[in-house]
C-alpha atoms as a PDB file:
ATOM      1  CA  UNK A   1      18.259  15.424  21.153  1.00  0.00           C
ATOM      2  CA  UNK A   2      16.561  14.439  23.976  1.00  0.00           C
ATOM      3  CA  UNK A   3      14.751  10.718  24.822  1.00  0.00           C
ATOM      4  CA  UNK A   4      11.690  12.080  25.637  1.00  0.00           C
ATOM      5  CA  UNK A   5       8.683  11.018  22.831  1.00  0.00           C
ATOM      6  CA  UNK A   6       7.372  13.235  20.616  1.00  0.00           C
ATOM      7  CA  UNK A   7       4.458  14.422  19.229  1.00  0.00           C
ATOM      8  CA  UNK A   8       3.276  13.922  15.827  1.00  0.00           C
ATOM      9  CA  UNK A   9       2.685  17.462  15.001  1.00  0.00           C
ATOM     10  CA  UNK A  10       6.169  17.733  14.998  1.00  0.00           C
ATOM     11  CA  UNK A  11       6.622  15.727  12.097  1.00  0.00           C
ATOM     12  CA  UNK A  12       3.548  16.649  10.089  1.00  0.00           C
ATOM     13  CA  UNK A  13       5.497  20.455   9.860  1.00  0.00           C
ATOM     14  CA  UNK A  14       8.375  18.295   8.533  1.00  0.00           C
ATOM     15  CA  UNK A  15       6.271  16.236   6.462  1.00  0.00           C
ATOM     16  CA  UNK A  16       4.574  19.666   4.832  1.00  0.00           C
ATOM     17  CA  UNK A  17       8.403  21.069   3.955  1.00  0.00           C
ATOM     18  CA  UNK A  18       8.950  18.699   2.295  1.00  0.00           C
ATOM     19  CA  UNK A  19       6.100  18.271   0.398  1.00  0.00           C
ATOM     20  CA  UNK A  20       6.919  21.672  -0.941  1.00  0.00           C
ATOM     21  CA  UNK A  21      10.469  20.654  -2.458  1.00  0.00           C
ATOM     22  CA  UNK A  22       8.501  17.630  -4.210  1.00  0.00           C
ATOM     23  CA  UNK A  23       9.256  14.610  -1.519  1.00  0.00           C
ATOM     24  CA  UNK A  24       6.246  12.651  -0.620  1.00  0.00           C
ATOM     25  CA  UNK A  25       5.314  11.526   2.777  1.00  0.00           C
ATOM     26  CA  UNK A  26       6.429   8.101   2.340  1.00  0.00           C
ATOM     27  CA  UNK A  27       9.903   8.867   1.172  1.00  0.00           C
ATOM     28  CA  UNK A  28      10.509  11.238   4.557  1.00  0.00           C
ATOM     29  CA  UNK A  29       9.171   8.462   6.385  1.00  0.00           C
ATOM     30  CA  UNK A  30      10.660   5.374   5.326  1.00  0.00           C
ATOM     31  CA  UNK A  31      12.701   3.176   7.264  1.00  0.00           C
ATOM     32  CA  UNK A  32      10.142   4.604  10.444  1.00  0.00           C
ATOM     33  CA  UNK A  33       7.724   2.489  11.169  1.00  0.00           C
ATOM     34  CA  UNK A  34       5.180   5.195  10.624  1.00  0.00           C
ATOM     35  CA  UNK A  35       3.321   6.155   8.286  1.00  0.00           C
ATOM     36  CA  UNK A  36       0.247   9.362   7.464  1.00  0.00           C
ATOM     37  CA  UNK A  37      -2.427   7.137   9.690  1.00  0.00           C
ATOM     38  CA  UNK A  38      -0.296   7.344  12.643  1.00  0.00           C
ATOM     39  CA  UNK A  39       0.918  10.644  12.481  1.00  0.00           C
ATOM     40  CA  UNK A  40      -2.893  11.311  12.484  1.00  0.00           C
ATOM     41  CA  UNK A  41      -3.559  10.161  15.645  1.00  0.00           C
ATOM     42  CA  UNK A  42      -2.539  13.636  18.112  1.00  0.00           C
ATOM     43  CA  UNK A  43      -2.432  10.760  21.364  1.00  0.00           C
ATOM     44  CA  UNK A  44       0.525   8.953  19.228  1.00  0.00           C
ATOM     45  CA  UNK A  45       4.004   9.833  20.374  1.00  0.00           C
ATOM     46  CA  UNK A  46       6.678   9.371  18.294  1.00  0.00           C
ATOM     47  CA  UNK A  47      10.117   7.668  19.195  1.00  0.00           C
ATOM     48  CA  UNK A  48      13.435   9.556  19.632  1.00  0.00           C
ATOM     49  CA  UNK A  49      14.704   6.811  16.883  1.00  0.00           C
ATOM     50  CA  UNK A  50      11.769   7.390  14.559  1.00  0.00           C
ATOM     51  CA  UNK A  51      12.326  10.981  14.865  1.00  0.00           C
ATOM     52  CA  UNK A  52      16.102  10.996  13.991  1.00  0.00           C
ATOM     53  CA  UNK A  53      15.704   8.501  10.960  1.00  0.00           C
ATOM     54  CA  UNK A  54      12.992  10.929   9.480  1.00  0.00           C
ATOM     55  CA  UNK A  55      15.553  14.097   9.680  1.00  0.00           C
ATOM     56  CA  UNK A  56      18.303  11.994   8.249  1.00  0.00           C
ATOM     57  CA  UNK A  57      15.520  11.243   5.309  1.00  0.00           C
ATOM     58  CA  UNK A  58      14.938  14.730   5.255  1.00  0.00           C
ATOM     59  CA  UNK A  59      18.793  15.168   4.243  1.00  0.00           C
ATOM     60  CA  UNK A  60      19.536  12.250   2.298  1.00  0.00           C
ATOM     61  CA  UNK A  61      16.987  13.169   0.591  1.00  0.00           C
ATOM     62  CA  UNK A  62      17.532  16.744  -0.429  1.00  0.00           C
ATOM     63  CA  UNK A  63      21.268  16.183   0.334  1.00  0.00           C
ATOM     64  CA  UNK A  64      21.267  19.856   1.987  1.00  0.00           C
ATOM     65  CA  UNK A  65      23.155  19.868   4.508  1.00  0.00           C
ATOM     66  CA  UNK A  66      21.679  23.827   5.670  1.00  0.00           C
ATOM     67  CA  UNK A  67      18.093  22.225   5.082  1.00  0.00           C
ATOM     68  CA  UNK A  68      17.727  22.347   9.493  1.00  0.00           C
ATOM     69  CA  UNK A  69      18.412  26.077   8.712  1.00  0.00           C
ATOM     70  CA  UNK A  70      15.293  26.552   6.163  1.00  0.00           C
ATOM     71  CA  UNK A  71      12.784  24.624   8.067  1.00  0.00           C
ATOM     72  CA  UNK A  72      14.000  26.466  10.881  1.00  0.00           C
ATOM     73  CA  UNK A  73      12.945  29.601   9.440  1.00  0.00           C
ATOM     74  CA  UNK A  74       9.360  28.583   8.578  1.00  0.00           C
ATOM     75  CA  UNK A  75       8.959  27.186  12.019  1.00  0.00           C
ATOM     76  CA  UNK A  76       8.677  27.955  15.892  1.00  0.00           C
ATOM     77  CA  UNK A  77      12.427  28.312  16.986  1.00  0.00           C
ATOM     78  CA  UNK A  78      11.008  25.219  19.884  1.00  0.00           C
ATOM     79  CA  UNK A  79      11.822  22.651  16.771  1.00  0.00           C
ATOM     80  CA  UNK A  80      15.429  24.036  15.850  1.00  0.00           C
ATOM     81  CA  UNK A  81      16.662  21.872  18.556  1.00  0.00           C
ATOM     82  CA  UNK A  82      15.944  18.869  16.517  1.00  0.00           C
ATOM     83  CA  UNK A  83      18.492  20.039  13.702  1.00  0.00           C
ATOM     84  CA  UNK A  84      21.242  21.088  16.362  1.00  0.00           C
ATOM     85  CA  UNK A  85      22.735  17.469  16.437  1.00  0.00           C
ATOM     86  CA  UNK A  86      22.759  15.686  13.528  1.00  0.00           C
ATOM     87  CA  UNK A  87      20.575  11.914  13.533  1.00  0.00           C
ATOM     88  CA  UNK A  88      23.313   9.633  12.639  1.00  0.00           C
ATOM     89  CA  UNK A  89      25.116  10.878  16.043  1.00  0.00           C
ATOM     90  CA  UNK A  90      23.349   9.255  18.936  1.00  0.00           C
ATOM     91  CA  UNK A  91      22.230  11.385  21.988  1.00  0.00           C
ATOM     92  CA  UNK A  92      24.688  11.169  24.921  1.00  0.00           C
END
């Protein structure tokens, strides 16, 4: 994954999936830093680290390990790159 920030928008579609299989927003996000008022703002960027601890929520939490390849489907393929290496590895 790359260092570059991103933007919140990002995580909102995550945010939404997840809401459908029953998580709420604060157990995706916890451990962050963030929370819904941030992810709010569209001139907040979010931080590579921030971003990786929310996907490895996103699997702890539904402890499926093809969950990158579901949201995938419902989204833009631009976000599957965030699912090609898995958060607890750190970017090179």
């Amino acid at each position: 994954m790359s260092d570059h920030l991103k933007s919140p928008s990002r995580l909102s579609f995550y945010l939404d999936c997840m809401r459908s299989r029953g998580f709420t927003a604060e157990q995706v996000l916890a451990g962050t830093g963030l929370d819904l008022n941030r992810l709010q703002d569209p001139s907040r960027r979010i931080l590579p680290a921030q971003f990786r601890r929310t996907i490895q929520n996103m699997l702890d939490l539904t402890g499926d390990p093809y969950l990158g390849i579901a949201v995938g489907r419902s989204s833009r393929s631009a976000t599957w790159a965030s699912w090609a290496m898995p958060p607890s590895v750190p970017p090179p």
